[in-house]
Structure formats: structure tokens, C-alpha cells
C-alpha atoms as a PDB file:
ATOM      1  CA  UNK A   1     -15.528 -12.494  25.327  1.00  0.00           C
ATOM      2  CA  UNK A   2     -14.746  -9.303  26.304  1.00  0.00           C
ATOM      3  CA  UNK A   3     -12.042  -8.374  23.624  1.00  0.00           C
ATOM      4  CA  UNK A   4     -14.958  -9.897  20.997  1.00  0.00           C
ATOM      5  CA  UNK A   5     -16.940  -7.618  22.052  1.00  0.00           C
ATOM      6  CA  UNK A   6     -14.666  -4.824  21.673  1.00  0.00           C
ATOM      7  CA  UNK A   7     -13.409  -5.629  18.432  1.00  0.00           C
ATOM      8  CA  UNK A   8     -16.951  -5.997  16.766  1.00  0.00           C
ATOM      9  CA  UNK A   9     -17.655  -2.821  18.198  1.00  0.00           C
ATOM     10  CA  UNK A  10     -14.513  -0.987  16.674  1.00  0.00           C
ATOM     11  CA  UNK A  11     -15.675  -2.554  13.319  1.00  0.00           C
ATOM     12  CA  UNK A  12     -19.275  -1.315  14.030  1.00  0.00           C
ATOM     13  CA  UNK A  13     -18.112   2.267  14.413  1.00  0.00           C
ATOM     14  CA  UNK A  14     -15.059   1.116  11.345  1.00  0.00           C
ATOM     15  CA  UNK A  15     -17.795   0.764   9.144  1.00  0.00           C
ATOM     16  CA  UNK A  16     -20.176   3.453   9.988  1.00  0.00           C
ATOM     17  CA  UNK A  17     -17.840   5.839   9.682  1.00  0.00           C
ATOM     18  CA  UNK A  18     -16.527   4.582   6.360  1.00  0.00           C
ATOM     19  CA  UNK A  19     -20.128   4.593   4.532  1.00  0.00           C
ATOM     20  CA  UNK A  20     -20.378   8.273   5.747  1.00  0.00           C
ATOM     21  CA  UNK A  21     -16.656   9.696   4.990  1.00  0.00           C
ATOM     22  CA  UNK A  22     -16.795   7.695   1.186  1.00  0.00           C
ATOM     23  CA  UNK A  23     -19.822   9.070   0.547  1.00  0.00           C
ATOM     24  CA  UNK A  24     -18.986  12.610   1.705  1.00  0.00           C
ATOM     25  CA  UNK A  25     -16.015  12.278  -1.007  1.00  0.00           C
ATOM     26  CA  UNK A  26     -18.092  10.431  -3.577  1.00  0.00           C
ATOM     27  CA  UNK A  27     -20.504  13.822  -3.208  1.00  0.00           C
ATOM     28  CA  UNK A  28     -17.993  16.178  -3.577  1.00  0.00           C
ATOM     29  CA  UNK A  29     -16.270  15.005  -6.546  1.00  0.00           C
ATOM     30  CA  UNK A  30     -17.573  17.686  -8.802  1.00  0.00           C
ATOM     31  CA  UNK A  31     -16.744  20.334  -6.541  1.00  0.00           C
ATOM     32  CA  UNK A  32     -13.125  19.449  -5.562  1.00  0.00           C
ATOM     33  CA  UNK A  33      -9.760  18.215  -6.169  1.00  0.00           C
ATOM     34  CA  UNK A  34      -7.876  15.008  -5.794  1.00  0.00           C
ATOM     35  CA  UNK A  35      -5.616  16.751  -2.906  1.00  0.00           C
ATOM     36  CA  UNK A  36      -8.799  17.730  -0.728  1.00  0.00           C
ATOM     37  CA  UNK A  37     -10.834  14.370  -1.304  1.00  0.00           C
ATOM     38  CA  UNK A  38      -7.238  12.634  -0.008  1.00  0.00           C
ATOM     39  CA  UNK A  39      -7.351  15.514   3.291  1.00  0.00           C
ATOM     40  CA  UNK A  40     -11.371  14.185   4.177  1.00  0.00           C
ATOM     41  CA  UNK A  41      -9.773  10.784   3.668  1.00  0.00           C
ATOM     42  CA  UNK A  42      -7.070  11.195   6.306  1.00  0.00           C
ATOM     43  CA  UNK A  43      -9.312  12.797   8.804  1.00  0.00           C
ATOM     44  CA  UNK A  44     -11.199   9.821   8.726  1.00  0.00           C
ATOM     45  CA  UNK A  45      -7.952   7.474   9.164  1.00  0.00           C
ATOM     46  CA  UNK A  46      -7.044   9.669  12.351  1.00  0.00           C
ATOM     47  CA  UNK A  47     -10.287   9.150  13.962  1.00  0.00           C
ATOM     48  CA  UNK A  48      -9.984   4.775  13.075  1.00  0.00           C
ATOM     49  CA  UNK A  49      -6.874   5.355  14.768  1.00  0.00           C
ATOM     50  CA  UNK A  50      -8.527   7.447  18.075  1.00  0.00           C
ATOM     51  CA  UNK A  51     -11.755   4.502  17.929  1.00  0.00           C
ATOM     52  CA  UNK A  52      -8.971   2.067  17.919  1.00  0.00           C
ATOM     53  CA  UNK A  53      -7.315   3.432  20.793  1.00  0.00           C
ATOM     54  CA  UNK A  54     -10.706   3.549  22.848  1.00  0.00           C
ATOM     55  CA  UNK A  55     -12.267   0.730  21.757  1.00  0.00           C
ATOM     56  CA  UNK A  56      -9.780  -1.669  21.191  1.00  0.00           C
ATOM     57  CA  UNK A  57      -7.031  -0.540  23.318  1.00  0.00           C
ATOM     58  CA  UNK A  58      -4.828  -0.387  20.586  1.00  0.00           C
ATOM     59  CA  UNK A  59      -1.655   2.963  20.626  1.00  0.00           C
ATOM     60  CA  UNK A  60       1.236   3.095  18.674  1.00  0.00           C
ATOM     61  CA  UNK A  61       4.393   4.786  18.081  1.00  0.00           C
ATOM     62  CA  UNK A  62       7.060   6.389  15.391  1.00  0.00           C
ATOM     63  CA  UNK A  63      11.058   5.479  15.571  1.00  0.00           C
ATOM     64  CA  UNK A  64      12.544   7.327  13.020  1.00  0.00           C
ATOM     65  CA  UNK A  65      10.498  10.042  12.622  1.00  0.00           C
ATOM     66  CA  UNK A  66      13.673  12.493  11.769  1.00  0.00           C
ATOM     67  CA  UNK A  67      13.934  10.319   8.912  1.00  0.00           C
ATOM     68  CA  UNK A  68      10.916  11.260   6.734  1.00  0.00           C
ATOM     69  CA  UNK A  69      12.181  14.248   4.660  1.00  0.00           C
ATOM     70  CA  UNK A  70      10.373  17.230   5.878  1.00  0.00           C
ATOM     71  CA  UNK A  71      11.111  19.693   2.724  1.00  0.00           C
ATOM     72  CA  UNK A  72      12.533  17.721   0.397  1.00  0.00           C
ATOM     73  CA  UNK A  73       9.806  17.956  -2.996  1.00  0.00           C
ATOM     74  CA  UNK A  74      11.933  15.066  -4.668  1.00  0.00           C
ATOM     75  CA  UNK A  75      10.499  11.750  -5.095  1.00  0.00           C
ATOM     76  CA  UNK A  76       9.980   8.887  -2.545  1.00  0.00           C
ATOM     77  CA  UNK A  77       8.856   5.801  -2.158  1.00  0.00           C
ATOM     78  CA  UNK A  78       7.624   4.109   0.797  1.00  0.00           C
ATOM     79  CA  UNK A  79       8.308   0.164   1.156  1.00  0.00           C
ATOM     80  CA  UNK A  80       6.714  -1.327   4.254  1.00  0.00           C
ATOM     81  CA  UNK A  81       5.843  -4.564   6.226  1.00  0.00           C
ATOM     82  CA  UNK A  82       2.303  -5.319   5.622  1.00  0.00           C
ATOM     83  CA  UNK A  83       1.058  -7.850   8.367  1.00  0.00           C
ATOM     84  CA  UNK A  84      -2.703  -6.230   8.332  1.00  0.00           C
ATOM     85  CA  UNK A  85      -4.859  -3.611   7.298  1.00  0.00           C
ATOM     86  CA  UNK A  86      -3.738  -1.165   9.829  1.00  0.00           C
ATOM     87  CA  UNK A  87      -0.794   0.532   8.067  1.00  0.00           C
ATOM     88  CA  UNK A  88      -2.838   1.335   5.352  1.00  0.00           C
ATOM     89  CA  UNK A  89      -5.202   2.990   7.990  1.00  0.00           C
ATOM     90  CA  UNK A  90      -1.653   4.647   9.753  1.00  0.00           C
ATOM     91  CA  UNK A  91       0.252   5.532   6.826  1.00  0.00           C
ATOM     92  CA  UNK A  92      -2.063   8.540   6.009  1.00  0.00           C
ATOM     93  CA  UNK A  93      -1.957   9.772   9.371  1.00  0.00           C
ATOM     94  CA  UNK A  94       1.959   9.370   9.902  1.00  0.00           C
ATOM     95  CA  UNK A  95       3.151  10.745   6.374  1.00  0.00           C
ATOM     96  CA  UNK A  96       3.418  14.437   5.632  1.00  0.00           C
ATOM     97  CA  UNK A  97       3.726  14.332   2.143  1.00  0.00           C
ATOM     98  CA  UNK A  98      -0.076  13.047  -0.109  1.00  0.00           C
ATOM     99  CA  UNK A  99       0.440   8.989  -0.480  1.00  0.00           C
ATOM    100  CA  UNK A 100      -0.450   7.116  -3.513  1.00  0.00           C
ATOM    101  CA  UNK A 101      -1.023   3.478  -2.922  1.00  0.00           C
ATOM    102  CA  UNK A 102      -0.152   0.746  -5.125  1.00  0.00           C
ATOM    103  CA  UNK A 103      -3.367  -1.605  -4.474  1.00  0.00           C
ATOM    104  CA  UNK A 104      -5.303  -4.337  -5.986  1.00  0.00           C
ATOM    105  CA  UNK A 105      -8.025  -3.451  -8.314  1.00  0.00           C
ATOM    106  CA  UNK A 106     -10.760  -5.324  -6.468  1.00  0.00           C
ATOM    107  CA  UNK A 107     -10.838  -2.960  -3.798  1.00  0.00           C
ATOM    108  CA  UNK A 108     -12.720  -0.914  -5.984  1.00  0.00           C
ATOM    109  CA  UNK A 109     -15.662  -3.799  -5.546  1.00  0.00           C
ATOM    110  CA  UNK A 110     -15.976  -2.795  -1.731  1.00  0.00           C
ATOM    111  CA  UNK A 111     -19.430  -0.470  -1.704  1.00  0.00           C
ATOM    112  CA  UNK A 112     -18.785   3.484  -0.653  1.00  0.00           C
ATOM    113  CA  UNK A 113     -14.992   2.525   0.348  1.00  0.00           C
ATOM    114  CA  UNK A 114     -14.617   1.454  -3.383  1.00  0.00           C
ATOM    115  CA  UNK A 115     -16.028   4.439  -4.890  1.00  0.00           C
ATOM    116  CA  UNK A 116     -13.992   6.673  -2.812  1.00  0.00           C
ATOM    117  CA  UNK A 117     -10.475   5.202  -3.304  1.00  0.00           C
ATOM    118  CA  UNK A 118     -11.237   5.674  -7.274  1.00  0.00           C
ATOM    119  CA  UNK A 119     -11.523   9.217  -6.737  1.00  0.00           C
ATOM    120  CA  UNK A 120      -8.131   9.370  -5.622  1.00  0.00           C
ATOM    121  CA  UNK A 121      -6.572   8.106  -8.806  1.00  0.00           C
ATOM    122  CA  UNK A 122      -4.164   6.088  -6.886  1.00  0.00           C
ATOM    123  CA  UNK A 123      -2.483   3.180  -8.617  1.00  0.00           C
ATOM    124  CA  UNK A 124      -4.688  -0.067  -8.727  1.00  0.00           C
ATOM    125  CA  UNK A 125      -3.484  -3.659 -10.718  1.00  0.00           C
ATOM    126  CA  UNK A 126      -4.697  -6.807 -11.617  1.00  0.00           C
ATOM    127  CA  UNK A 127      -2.340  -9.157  -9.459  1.00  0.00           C
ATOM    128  CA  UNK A 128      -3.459 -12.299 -11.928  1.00  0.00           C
ATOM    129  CA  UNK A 129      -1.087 -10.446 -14.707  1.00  0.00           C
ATOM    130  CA  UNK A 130       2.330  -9.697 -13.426  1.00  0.00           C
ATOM    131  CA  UNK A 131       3.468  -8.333 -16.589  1.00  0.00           C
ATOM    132  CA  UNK A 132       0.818  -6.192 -16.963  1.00  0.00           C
ATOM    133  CA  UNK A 133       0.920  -4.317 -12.843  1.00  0.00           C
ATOM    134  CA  UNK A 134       4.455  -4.011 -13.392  1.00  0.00           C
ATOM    135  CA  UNK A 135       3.986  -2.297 -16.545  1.00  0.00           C
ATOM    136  CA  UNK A 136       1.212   0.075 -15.208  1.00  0.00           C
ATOM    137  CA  UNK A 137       3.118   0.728 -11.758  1.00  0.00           C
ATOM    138  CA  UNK A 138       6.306   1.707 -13.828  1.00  0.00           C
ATOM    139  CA  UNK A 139       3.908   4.163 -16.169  1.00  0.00           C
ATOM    140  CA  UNK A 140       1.807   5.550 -13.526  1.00  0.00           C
ATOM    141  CA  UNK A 141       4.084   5.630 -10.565  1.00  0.00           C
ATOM    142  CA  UNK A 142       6.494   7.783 -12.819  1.00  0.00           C
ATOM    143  CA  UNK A 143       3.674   9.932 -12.901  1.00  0.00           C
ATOM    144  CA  UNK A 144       2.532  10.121  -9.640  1.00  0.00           C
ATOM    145  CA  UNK A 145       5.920  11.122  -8.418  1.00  0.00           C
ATOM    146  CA  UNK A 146       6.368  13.770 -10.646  1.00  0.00           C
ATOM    147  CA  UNK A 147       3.346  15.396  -9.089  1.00  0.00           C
ATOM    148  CA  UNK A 148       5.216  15.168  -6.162  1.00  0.00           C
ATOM    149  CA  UNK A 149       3.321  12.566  -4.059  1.00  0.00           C
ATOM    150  CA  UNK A 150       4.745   9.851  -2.541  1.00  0.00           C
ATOM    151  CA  UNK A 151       3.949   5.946  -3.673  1.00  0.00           C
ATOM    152  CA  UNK A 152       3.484   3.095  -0.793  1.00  0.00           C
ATOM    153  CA  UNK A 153       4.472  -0.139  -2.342  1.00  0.00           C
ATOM    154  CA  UNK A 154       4.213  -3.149  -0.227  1.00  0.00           C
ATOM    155  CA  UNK A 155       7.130  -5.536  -1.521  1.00  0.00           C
ATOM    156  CA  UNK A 156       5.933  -8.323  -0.271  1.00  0.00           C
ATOM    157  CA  UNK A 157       2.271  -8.421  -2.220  1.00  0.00           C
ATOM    158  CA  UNK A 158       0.175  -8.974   0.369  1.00  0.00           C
ATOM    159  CA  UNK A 159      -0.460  -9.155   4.147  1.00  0.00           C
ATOM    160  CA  UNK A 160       1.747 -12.243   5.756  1.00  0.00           C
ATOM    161  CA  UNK A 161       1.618 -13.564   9.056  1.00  0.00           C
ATOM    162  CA  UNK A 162       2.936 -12.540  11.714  1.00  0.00           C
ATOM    163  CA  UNK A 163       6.390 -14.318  12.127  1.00  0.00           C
ATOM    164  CA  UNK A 164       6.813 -15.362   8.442  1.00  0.00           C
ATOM    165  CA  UNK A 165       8.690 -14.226   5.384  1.00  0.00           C
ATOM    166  CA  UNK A 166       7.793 -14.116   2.044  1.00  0.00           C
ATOM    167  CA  UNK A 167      10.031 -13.473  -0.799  1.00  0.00           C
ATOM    168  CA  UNK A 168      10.061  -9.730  -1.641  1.00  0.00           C
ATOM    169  CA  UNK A 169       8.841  -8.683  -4.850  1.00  0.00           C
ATOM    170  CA  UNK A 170      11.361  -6.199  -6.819  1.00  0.00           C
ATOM    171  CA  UNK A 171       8.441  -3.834  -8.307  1.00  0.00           C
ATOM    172  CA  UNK A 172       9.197  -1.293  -5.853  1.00  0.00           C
ATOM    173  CA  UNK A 173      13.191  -1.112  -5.987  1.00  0.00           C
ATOM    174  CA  UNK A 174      12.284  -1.526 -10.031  1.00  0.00           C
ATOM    175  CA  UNK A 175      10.508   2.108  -9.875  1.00  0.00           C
ATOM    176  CA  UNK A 176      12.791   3.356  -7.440  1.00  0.00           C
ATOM    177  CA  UNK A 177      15.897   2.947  -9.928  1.00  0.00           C
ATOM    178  CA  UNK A 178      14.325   3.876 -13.037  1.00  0.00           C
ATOM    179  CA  UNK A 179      12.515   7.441 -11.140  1.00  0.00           C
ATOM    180  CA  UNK A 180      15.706   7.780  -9.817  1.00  0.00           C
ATOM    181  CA  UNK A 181      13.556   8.365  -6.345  1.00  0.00           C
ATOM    182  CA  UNK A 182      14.972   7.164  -3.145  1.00  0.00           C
ATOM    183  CA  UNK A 183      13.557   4.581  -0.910  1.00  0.00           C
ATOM    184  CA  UNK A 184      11.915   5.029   2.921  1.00  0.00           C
ATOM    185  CA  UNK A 185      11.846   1.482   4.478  1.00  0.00           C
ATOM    186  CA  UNK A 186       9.206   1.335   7.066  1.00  0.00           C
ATOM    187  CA  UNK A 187       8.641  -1.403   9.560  1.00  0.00           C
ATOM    188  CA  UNK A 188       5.907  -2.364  11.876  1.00  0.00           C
ATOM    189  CA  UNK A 189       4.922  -5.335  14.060  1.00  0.00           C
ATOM    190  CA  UNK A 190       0.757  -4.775  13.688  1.00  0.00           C
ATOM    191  CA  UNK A 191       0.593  -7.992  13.080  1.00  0.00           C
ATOM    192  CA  UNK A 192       0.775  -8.939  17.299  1.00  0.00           C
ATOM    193  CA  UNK A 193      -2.100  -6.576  17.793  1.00  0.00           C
ATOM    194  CA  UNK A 194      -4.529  -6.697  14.378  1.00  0.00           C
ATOM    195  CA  UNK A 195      -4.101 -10.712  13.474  1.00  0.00           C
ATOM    196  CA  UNK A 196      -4.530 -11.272   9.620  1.00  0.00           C
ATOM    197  CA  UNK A 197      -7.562 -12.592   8.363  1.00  0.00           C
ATOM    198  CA  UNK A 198      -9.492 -12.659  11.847  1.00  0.00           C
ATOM    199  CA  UNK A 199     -11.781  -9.186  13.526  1.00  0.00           C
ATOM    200  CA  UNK A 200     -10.471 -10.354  16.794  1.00  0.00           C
ATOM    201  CA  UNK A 201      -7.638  -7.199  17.724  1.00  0.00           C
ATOM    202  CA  UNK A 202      -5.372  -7.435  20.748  1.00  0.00           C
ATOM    203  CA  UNK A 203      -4.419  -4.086  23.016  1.00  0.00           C
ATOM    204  CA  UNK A 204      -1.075  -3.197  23.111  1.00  0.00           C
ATOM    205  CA  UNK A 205       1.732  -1.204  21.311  1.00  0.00           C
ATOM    206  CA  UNK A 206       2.362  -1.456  17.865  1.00  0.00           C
ATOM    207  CA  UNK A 207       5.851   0.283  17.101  1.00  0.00           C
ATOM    208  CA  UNK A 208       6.138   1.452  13.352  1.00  0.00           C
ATOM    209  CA  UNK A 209       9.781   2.317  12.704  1.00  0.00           C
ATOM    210  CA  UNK A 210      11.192   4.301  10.185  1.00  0.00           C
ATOM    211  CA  UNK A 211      14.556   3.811   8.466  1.00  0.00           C
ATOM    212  CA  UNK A 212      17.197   5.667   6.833  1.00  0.00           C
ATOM    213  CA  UNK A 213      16.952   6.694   3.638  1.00  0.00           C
ATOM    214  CA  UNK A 214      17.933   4.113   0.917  1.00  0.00           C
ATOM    215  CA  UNK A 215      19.441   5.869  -2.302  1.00  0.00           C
ATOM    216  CA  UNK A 216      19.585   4.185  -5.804  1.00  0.00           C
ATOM    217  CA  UNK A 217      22.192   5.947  -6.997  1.00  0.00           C
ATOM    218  CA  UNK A 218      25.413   3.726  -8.067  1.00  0.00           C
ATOM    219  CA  UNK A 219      23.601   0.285  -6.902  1.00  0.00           C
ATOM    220  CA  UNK A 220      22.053  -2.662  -8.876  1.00  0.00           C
ATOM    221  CA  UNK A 221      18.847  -4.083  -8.418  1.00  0.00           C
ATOM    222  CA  UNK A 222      19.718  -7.148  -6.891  1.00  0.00           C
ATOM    223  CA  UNK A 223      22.080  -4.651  -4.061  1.00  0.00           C
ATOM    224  CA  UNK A 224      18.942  -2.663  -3.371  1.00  0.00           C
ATOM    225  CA  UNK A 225      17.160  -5.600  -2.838  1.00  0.00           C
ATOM    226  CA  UNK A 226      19.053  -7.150   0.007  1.00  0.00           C
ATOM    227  CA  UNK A 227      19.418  -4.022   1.738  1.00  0.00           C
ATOM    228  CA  UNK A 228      15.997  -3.419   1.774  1.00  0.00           C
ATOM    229  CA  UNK A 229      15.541  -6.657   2.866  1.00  0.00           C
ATOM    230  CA  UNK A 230      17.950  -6.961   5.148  1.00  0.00           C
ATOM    231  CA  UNK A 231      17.222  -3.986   6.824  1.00  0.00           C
ATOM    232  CA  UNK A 232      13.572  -4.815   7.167  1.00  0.00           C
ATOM    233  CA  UNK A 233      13.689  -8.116   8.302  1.00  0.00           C
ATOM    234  CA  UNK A 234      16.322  -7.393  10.883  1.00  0.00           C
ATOM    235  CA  UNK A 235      13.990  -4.384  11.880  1.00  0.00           C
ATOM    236  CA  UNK A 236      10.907  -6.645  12.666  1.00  0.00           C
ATOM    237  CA  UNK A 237      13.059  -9.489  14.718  1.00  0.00           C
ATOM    238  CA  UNK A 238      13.486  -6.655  16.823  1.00  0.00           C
ATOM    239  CA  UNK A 239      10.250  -5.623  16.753  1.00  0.00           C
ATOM    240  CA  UNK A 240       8.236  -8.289  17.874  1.00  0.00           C
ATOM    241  CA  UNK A 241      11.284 -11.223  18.374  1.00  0.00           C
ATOM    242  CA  UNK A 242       8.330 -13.375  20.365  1.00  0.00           C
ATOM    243  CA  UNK A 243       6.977 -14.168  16.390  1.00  0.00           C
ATOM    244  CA  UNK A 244      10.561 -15.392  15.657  1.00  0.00           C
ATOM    245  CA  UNK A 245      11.249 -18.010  18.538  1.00  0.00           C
ATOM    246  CA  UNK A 246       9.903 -20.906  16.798  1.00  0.00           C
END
């Protein structure tokens, strides 16, 4: 009862704060640009993360941190686990650089969150047309890293439970090779703490590690692929190796 409790309170204050932060952002559109909008954005991911803590009893910590280029201004892209909505509450906290999220379009439905994330002119798709997001992710995510931001694909489409493995989609190696941008593989077991498709959350440590850099240059498709793969899927059996006993 008591962790109920906890967790409807954490989306209590989740959603309060998200009505007030969107609509500061939504307000300021006329006065401001993309890069400050993103800034109010992350201040309001840092304090989820702090409510989280309190509330929920929920911390979490960075392998690979000396991994993330520091002063580097040429492209990346980020391909990570996605086992809830946490990273994409983390990411914007952890990352130095201004992220660009490849998301799907009915996130713009979502009142004052919605309106927001359009401001931001990040990279939304219809996942019903697979030819078409790939075409618009190859288009605009060219674009976006020219600009020098940083894209956050999640290869694998959607969350997936904690445990399992879905095939990985190739969208994100696909723009990796032809914006000649290398890859950061990121990892995280959030799935043990912040369970998929319940509000229940868990306390404990969520570990998000970061990997080495994964260049394009002089490899296929299919090579990035598995290495991106292989590296990530070794990555969370060591993680959270409880989720892969059965």
C-alpha cells in the first residue's frame, strides 16, 4: 500500500509540474528560441528526477560517463534501451549536448506536454507508415545534426519488458551511416524500478551505462547492427541478470 501511495503521489506532483513547465514554454514561444524552451524543459526533467528520488525512492547512476564527447561539435547519435518512460525523463539531464528525440506523433495529443514538445521541433512520425518515418527521420535527422544537436533514437520502437528482446530496428544505424555521425550506445535497466505500462515504481538503483563510441566508418549496415546489438544486450544481462534467469 505504501509504495501505491508513493507512486500516485510522484505522479501527482509528475503532473502538476508538467501543466505548469509546458505552459511556461507554450507562453514564451514568441519571445524565445528553440535552445532556451529545451533549457526550461530540462530543468523540469531534473526536478522529476529529485521528486523521484524523494518520493519514490528511486537514484541512479552513470558508467561511462568519460565516454560522452565533451567538445567534440560533430554529430552523434544516441541509441538506447527503452524499458519505460524514465530515460526520456534522464536523458536531458545526463547529456551535455541539446537532444532531439525521434518520437511518435501522438504525443503531440497529450494536453500542455503536447504543445510543448512541438515547440521543440524535434522529430515526430507516424509509426503506421514505415516508409514514410524512415523517410522523414533520414531528412530531418540530417538536419538536426547539422545544427549540431544530438538525435536519441530508440532502436527497438518502443518500450519492452523488462527481460525481453525485440528485434532492433536499423533506422538509427541507417542515419548514422548516411550522416556519417557516430553512434553512443546507452544502456539502462529502468525497467526493475519504473515497470512498463503500470504507475506502481519500485526504489532502488537504476544504473544507465554508457558505451564506447561506435564509428561507421568502413562497416556495413548489417556489421553495425550486431555490434550495437551485441553490445547492448550483453550490457543489460549485466545490468539487471535477475530479468534473464528464466
Amino acid at each position: 500500500m505504501i509504495l501505491w501511495l508513493r507512486s500516485l503521489a510522484f505522479y501527482f506532483f509528475l503532473f502538476t509540474t508538467v501543466s505548469i513547465y509546458a505552459s511556461v514554454i507554450v507562453l514564451v514561444i514568441p519571445f524565445t528560441n528553440v535552445h532556451t524552451r529545451y533549457n526550461i524543459g530540462v530543468s523540469w526533467c531534473r526536478l522529476a528526477l529529485k521528486a523521484l528520488t524523494l518520493l519514490c525512492g528511486i537514484r541512479f547512476q552513470i558508467e561511462g560517463f568519460s565516454n560522452i564527447p565533451q567538445n567534440s561539435h560533430k554529430p552523434l547519435i544516441i541509441l538506447g534501451k527503452h524499458q519505460s518512460a524514465w530515460e526520456t525523463i534522464a536523458y536531458p539531464s545526463i547529456f551535455p549536448r541539446q537532444l532531439c528525440f525521434v518520437f511518435k506523433r501522438e504525443l503531440f495529443f497529450l494536453p500542455f506536454f503536447g504543445w510543448a514538445l512541438a515547440s521543440l521541433k524535434m522529430i515526430h512520425i507516424n509509426r503506421g507508415d514505415r516508409d514514410k518515418a524512415r523517410a522523414k527521420v533520414a531528412l530531418q535527422g540530417e538536419r538536426t545534426l547539422s545544427r549540431g544537436e544530438w538525435i536519441v533514437i530508440y532502436p527497438e520502437g518502443t518500450r519492452t519488458p523488462r527481460g525481453s528482446f525485440k528485434s532492433y530496428r536499423k533506422g538509427g544505424v541507417r542515419l548514422a551511416m548516411s550522416a556519417h555521425s557516430d553512434i553512443l550506445p546507452v544502456a539502462q535497466n529502468s525497467g526493475a524500478t519504473w515497470p512498463r505500462n503500470t504507475v506502481l515504481k519500485r526504489p532502488g538503483l537504476i544504473t544507465v551505462s554508457i558505451g564506447p563510441i561506435i564509428t561507421v566508418a568502413g562497416k556495413t549496415e548489417d556489421e553495425l547492427q550486431a555490434e550495437l546489438e551485441s553490445w547492448m544486450e550483453a550490457e543489460m544481462h549485466r545490468l539487471d541478470p535477475e530479468a534473464y534467469m528464466h
